[in-house]
Protein backbone atom coordinates (compact mmCIF):
# COMPACT_ATOMS: atom_id res chain seq x y z
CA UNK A 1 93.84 -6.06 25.65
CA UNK A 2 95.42 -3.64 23.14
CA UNK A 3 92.57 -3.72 20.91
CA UNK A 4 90.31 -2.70 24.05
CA UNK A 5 92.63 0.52 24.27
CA UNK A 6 92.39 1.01 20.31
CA UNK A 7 88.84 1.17 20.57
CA UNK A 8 86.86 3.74 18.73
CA UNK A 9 89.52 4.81 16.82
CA UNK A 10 87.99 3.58 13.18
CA UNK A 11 90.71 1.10 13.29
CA UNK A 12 90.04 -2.73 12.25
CA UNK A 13 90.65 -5.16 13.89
CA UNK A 14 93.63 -7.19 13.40
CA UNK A 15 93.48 -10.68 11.14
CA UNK A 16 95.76 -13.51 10.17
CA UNK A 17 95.85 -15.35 7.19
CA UNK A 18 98.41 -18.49 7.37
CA UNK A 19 99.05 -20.39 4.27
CA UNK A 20 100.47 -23.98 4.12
CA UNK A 21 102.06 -24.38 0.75
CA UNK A 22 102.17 -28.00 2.01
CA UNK A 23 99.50 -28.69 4.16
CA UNK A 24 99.32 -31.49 6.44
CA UNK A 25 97.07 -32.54 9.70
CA UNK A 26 97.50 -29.67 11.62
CA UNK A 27 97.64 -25.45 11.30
CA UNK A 28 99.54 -23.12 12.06
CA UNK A 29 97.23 -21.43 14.20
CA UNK A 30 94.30 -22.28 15.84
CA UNK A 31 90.46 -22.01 14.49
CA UNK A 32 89.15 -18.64 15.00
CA UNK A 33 86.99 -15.91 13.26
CA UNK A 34 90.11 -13.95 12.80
CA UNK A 35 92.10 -16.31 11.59
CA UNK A 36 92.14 -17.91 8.15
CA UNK A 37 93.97 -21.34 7.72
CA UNK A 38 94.56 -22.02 4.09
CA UNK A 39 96.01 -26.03 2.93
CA UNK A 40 97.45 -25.62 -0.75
CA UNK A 41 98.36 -22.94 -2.91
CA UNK A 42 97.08 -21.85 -6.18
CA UNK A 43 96.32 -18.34 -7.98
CA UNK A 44 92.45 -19.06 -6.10
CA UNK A 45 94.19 -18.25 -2.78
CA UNK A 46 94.39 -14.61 -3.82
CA UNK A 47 90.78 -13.94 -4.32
CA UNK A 48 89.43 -16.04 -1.15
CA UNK A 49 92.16 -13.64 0.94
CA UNK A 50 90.33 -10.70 -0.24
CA UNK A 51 86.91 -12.41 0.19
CA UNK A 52 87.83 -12.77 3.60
CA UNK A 53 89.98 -9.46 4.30
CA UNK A 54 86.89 -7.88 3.34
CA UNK A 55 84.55 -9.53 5.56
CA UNK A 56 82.00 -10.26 3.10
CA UNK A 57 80.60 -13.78 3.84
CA UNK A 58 78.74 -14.52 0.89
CA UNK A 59 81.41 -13.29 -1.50
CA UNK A 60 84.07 -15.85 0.38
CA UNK A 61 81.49 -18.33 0.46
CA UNK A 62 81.28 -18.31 -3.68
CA UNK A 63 85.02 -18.64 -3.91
CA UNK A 64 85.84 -21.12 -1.92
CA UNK A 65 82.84 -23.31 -3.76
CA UNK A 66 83.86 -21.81 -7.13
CA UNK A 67 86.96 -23.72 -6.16
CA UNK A 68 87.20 -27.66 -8.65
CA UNK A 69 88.74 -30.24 -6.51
């Protein structure tokens, strides 16, 4: 509702990144557009926040594949 009132205003829309150093079966926070669910950490995390934070699909898409398992 609060982001019907902000409306107009040039601001963005709020996001959430949640990172499980230790992931396991579930999240933190449900599957959504505007949320981002991350299992693991390693300096790769960084650059597939800012992939998404900037809303540019193909650039997230080439680092999370860029990504050796």
């Amino acid at each position: 509702k609060n982001q019907l009132h902000l409306g107009g205003h040039n601001i963005a829309a709020p996001r959430l990144v949640c990172i499980d150093i230790q992931p396991y079966n579930t999240t933190q926070a449900p599957d959504r557009d505007d949320i981002l669910n991350i299992g693991g950490f390693t300096d790769a995390v960084f650059n597939v926040v800012s992939a998404y934070l900037e809303n540019d699909a193909s650039r997230f898409v080439q680092e999370v594949e860029s990504i050796k398992l």
